[in-house]
Protein backbone atom coordinates (compact mmCIF):
# COMPACT_ATOMS: atom_id res chain seq x y z
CA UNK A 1 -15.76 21.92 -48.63
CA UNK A 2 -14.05 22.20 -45.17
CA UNK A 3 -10.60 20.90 -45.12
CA UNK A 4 -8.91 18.60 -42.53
CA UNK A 5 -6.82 20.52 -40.05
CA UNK A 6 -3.32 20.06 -40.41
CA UNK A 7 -0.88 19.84 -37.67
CA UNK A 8 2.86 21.02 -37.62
CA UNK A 9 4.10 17.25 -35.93
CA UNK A 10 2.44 14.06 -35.39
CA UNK A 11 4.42 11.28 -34.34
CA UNK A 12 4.20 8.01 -36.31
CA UNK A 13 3.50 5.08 -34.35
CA UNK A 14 2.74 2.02 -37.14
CA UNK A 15 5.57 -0.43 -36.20
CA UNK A 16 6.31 -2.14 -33.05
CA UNK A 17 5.38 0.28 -30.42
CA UNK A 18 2.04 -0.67 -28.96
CA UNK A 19 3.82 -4.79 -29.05
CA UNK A 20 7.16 -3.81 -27.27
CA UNK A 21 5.42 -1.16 -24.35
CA UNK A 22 2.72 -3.92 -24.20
CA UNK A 23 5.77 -6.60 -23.42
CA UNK A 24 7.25 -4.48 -20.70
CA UNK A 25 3.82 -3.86 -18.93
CA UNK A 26 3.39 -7.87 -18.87
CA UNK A 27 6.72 -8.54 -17.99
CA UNK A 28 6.32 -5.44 -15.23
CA UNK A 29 9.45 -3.65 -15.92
CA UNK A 30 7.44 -0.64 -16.28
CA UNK A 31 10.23 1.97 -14.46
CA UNK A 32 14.03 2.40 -14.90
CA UNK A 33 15.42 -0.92 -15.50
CA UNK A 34 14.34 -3.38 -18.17
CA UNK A 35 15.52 -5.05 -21.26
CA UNK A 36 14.12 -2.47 -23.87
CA UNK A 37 16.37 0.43 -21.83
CA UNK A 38 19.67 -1.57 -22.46
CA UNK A 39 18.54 -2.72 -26.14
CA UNK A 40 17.30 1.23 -26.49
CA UNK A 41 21.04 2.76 -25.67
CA UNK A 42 22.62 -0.29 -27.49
CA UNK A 43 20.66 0.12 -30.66
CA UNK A 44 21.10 4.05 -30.46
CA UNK A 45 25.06 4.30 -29.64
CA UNK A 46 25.24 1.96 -33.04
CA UNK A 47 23.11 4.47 -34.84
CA UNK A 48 25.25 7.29 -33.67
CA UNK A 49 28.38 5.40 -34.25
CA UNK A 50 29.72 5.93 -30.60
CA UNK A 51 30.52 3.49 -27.93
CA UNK A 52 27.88 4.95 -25.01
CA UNK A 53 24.16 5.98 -25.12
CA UNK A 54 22.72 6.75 -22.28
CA UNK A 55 19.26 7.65 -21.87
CA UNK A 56 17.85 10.33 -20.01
CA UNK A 57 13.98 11.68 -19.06
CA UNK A 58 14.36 14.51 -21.82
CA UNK A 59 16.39 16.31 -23.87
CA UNK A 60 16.82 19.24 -21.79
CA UNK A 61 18.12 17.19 -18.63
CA UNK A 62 20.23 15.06 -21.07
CA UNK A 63 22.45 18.60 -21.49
CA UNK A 64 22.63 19.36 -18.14
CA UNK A 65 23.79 16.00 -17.15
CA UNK A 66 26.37 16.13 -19.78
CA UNK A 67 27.57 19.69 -18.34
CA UNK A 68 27.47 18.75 -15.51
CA UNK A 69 29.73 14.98 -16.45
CA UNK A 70 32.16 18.07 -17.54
CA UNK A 71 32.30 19.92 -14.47
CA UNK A 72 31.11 23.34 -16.19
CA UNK A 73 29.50 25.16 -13.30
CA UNK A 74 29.56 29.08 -11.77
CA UNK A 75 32.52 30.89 -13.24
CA UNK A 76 32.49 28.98 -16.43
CA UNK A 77 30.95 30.37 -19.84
CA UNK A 78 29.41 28.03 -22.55
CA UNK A 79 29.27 29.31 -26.14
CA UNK A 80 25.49 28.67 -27.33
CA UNK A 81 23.60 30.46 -30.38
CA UNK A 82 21.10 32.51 -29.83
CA UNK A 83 19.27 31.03 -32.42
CA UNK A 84 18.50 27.88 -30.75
CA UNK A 85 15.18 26.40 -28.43
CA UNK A 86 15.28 27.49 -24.88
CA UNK A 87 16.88 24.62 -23.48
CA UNK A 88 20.08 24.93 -25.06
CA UNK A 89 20.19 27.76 -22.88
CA UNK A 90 18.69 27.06 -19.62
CA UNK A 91 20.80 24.20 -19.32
CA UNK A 92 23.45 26.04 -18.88
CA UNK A 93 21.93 28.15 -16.64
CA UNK A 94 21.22 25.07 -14.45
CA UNK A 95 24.90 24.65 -13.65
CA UNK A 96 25.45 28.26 -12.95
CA UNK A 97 27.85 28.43 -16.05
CA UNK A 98 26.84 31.24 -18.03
CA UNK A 99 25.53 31.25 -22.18
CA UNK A 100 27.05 33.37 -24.41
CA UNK A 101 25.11 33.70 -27.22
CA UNK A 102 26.51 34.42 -30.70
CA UNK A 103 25.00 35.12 -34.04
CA UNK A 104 23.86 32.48 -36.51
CA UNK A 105 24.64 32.48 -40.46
CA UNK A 106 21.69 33.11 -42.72
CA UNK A 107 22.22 30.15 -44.89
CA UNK A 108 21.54 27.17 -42.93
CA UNK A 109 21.30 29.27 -39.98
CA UNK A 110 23.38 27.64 -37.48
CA UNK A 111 25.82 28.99 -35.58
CA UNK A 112 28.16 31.70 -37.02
CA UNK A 113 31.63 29.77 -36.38
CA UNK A 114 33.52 33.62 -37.05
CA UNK A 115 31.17 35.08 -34.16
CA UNK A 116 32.21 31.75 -32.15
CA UNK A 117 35.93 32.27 -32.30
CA UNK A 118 35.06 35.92 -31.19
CA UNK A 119 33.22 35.06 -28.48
CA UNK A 120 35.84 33.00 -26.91
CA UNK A 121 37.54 34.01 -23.36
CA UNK A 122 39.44 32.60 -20.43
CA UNK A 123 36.23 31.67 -18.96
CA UNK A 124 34.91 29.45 -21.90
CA UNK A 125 34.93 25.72 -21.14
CA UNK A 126 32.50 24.61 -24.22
CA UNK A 127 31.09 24.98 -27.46
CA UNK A 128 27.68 23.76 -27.69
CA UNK A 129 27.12 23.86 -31.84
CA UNK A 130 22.96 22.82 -31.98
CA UNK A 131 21.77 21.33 -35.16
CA UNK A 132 19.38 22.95 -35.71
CA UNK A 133 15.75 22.12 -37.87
CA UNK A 134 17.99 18.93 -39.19
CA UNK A 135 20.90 19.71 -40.71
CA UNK A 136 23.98 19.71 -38.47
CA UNK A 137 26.30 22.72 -37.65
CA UNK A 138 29.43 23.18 -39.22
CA UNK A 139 32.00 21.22 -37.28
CA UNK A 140 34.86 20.88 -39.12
CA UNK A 141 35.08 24.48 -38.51
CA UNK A 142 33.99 24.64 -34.77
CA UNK A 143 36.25 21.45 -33.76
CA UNK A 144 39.47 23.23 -34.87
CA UNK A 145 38.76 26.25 -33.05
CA UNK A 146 38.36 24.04 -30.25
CA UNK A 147 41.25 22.68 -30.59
CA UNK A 148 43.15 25.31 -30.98
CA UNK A 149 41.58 26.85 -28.16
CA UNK A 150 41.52 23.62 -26.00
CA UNK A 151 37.93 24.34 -25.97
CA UNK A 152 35.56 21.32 -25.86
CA UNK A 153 32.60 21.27 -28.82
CA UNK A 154 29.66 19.42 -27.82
CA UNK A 155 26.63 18.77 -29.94
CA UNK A 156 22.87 19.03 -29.01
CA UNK A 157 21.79 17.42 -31.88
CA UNK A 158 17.58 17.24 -30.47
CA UNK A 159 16.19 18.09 -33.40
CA UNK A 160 18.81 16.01 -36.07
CA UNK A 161 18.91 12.43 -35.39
CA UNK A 162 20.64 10.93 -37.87
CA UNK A 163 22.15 14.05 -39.86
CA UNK A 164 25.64 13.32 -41.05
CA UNK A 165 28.69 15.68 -41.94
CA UNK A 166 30.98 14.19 -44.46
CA UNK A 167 29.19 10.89 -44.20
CA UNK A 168 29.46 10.76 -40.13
CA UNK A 169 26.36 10.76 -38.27
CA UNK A 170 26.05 13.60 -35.54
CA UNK A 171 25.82 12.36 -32.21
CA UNK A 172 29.74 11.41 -32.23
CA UNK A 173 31.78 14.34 -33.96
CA UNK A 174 32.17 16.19 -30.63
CA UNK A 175 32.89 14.65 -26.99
CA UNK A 176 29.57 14.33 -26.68
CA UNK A 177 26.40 14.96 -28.22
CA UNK A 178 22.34 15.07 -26.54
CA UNK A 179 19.20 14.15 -28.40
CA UNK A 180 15.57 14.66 -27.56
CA UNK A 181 12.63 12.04 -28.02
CA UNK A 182 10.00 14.76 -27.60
CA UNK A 183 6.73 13.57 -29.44
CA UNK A 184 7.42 16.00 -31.98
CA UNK A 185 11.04 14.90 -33.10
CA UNK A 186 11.90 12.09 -35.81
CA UNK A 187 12.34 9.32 -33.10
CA UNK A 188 10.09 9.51 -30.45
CA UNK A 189 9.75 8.54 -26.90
CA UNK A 190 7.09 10.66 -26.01
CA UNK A 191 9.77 12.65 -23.67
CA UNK A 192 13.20 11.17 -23.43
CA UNK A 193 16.50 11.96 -24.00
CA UNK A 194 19.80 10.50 -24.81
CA UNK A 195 23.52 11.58 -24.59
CA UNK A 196 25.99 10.07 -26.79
CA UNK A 197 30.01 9.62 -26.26
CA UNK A 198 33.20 7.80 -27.19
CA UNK A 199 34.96 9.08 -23.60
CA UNK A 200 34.96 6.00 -21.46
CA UNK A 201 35.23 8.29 -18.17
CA UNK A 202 32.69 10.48 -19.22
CA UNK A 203 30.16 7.80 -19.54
CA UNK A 204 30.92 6.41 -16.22
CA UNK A 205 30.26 9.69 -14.57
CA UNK A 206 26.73 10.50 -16.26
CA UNK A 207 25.66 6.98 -15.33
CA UNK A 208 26.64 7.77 -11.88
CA UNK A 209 24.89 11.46 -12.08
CA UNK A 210 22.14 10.17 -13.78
CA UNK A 211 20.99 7.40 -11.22
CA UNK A 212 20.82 9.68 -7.78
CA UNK A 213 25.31 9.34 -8.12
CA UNK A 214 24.70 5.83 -5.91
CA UNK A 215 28.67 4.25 -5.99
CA UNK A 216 28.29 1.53 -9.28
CA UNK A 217 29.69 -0.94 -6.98
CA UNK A 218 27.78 -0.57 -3.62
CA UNK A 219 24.05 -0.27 -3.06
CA UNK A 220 22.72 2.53 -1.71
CA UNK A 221 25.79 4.33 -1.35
CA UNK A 222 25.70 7.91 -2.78
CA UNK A 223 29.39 9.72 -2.48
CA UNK A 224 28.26 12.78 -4.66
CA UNK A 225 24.90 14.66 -5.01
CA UNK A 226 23.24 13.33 -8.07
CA UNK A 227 19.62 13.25 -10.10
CA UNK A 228 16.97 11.13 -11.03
CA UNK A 229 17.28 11.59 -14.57
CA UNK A 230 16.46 8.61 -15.80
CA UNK A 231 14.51 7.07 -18.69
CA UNK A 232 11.49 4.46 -18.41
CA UNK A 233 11.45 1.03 -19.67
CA UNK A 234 7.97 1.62 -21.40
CA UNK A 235 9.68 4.96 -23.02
CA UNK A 236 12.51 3.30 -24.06
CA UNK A 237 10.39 0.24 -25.88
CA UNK A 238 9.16 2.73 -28.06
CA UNK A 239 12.48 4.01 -28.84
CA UNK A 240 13.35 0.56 -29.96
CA UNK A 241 10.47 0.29 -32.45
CA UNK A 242 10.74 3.62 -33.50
CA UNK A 243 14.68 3.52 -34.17
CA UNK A 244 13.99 -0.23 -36.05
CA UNK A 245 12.22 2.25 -38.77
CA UNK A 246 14.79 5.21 -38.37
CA UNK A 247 15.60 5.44 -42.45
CA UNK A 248 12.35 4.95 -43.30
CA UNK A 249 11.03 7.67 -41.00
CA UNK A 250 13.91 10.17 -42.26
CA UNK A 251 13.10 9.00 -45.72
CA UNK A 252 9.85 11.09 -45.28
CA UNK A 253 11.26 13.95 -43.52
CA UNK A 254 13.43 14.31 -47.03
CA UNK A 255 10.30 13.49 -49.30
CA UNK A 256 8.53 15.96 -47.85
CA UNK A 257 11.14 18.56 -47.81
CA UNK A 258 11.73 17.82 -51.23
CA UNK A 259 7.98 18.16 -51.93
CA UNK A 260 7.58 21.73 -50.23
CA UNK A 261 10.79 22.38 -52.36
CA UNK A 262 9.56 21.57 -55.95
CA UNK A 263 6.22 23.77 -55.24
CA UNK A 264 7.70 26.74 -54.05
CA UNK A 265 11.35 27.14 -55.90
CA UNK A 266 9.59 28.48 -58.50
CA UNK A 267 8.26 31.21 -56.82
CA UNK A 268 10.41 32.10 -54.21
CA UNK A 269 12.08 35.19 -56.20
CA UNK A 270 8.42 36.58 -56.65
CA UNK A 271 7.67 35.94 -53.35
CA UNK A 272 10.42 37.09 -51.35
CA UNK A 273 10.24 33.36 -50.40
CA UNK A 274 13.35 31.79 -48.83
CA UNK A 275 13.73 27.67 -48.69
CA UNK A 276 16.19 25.89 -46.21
CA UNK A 277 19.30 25.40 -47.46
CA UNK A 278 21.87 22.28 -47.25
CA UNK A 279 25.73 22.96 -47.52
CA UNK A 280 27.96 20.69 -49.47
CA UNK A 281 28.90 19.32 -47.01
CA UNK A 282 26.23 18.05 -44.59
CA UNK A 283 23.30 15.81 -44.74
CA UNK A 284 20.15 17.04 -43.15
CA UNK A 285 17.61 15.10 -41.93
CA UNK A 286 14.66 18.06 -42.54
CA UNK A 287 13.32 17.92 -39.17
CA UNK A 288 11.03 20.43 -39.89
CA UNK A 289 10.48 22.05 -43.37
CA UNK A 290 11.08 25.42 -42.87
CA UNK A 291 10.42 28.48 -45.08
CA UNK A 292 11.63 32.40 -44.63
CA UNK A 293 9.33 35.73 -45.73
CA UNK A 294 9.67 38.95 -45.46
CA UNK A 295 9.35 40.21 -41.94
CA UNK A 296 6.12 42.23 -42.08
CA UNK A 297 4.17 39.16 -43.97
CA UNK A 298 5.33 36.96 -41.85
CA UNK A 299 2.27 36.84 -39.12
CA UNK A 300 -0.20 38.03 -41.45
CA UNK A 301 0.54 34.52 -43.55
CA UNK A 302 0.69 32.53 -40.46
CA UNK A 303 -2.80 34.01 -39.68
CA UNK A 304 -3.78 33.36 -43.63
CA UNK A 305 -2.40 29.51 -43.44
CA UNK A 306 -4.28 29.30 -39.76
CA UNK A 307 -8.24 29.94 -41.64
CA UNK A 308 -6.85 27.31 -44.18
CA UNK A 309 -6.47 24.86 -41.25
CA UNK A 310 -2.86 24.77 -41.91
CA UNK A 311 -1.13 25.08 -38.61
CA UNK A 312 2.85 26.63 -38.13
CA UNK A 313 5.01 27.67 -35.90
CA UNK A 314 7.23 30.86 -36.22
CA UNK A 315 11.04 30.24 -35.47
CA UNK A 316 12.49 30.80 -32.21
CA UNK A 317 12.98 33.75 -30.49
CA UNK A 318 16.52 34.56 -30.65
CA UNK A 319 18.18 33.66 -26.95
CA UNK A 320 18.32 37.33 -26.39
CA UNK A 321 15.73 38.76 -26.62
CA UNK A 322 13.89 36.86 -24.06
CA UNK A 323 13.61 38.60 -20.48
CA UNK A 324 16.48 36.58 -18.89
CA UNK A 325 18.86 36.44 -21.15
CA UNK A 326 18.22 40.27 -22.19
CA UNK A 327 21.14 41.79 -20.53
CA UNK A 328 24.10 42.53 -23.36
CA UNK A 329 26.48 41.02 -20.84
CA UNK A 330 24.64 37.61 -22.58
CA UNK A 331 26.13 38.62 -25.83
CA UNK A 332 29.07 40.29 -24.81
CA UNK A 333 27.76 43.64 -26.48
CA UNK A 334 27.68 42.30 -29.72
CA UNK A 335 24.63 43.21 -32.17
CA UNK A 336 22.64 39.59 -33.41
CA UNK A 337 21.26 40.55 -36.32
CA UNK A 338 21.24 37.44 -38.39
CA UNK A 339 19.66 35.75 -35.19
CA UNK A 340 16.88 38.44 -35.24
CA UNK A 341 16.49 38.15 -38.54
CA UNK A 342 15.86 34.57 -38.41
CA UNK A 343 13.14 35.01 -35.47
CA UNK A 344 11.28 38.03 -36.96
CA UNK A 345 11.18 36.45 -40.35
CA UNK A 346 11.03 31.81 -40.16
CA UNK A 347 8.02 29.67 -40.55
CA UNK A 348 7.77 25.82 -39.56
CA UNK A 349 5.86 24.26 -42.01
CA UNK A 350 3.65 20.78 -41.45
CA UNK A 351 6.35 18.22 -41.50
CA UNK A 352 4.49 14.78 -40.55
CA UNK A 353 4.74 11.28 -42.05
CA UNK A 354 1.23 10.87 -42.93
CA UNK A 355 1.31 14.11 -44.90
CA UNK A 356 0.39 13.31 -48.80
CA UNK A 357 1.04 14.87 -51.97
CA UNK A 358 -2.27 16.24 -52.04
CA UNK A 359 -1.55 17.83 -48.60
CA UNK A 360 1.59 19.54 -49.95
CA UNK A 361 -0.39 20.63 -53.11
CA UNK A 362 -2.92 22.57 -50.60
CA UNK A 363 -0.38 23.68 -48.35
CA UNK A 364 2.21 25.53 -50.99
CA UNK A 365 -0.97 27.16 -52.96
CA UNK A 366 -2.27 28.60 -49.60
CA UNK A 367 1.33 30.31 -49.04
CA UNK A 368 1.42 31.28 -52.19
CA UNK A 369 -2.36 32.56 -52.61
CA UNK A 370 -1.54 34.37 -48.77
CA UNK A 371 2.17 35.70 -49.76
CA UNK A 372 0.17 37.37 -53.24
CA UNK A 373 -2.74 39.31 -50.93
């Protein structure tokens, strides 16, 4: 019997998507303006609990417009994990700040805040803490070093919509926070991205960034050297539907990591299996389910899961280690090993709406029948 292939991501499209993008296209606000972009940022600054959404063409641009809103540019050094998607990164980059990566903690493996505080010079102007897989960074801990530092802490909370920390959704914990609407995240836009804020002036400048910098109060008029970063009416109608069913499509993001949890548990010792882990005090949202072996099985099982039609993913590369970003100077010196550690040795799982119990069944028995070869 030949088994369906299974995919890491599918988005889910069964509510009001194909209605809403087929409203704008008849009412032929197809481009940057139109009702579903102002409902889209009005419905998503409520879901974040912040006064300002704004929505951007992806979540990569939605950083660098919010470094830029800040003013970070050459000479300035952003604090960034090195366990983290490229982007988090190259943002930076854009500005001609410069990331310093530091290490991550191998328990929900985010960002190290000890290694943060560390990492901290005259040159540092933010804190970027990156939820990462789902379940937010630590915060508390990261917004009092900021503090104390008068550092800012900004969130790039892509892969975490809707993650809380002590019963506050991300998205407005920091002075800012950016999201991604890839088609593989929670919400989807197919691309798009969104930054989030409470700062009334800070909002006025990304709008003003975002749309070419034209003067909000005279047409055509462009004091400062801005970008076209902005989101599409037909994106942003599917960001309506899809944020109508936000619980319900987090509610399966948790059922499934639940699921993957209650098949392999009992194993793990045997195994040398490792599950994610959620701290006390956060709330993750399971982006992706995510599992840890031992270093040396780690491809082999991949390859194993791949002949079962079971696509994965490994984790990222750490920052690092990637030809760029190679140079110690990156890291200040400093060994990474809990950030190597995590890329040598992390699998992404199938993590899809539509996957069943049945699909969970096959999918824990082949890791287990590949981790026993």
């Amino acid at each position: 019997m030949t088994h369906p292939h299974l995919p890491v991501a599918q988005p889910d499209l069964g509510g009001n998507e194909l209605a809403y993008v087929s409203q704008a296209i008849q009412e032929g606000w197809i481009s940057s303006t139109g009702r579903f972009l102002n409902r889209f940022e009005a419905d998503f600054a409520r879901f974040c609990g912040v006064r300002h959404a704004l929505a951007c063409a992806n979540g990569t641009v939605a950083i660098h417009l919010l470094l830029l809103g800040m003013g970070i540019g050459p000479g300035d050094e952003v604090i960034v994990p090195s366990f983290t998607y490229v982007a988090s990164a190259n943002a930076v980059t854009y500005t001609g700040a410069r990331p310093v990566f530091v290490d991550s903690e191998p328990v929900t493996w985010n960002l190290d805040a000890d290694t943060v505080e560390a990492a901290i010079t005259p040159h540092t102007r933010a804190i970027m803490a990156v939820h990462l897989y789902g379940h937010p960074a630590p915060m508390a801990r990261l917004l009092e070093i900021g503090r104390r530092h008068g550092i800012s802490v900004i969130e790039d909370a892509a892969e975490a919509h809707g993650a809380k920390v002590e019963g506050k959704t991300v998205g407005g914990l920091g002075l800012a926070a950016t999201f991604s609407f890839y088609g593989n995240k929670i919400l989807t836009t197919g691309e798009g991205g969104m930054v989030t804020t409470d700062d009334d002036a800070l909002a006025a400048r990304l709008r003003q960034l975002r749309g070419q910098g034209m003067d909000p109060e005279r047409r055509y008029w462009f004091p400062i050297v801005g970008y076209n970063y902005r989101l599409t009416n037909l994106a942003a109608a599917l960001g309506c539907a899809q944020l109508e069913r936000a619980e319900e499509l987090i509610s399966h993001r948790l059922r499934i990591a639940h699921g993957y949890r209650e098949r392999l548990a009992p194993h793990a010792e045997r195994l040398g299996l490792q599950l994610a882990s959620e701290a006390p005090w956060a709330s993750s949202v399971h982006w992706l389910s995510c599992i840890r072996v031992p270093a040396a099985k780690r491809d082999p099982l991949m390859a194993f899961l791949a002949e079962h039609q079971i696509e994965t993913r490994p984790f990222f590369p750490p920052m690092h280690r990637l030809p760029m970003y190679s140079d110690p100077s990156f890291r200040q010196g400093r060994p990474l090993p809990v950030a190597e550690e995590l890329g040598d040795t992390g699998i992404n799982l199938p993590t899809y709406t539509g996957l069943g119990n049945a699909d969970l069944d096959r999918i824990c028995q082949a890791i287990i029948a590949g981790l026993e070869r």
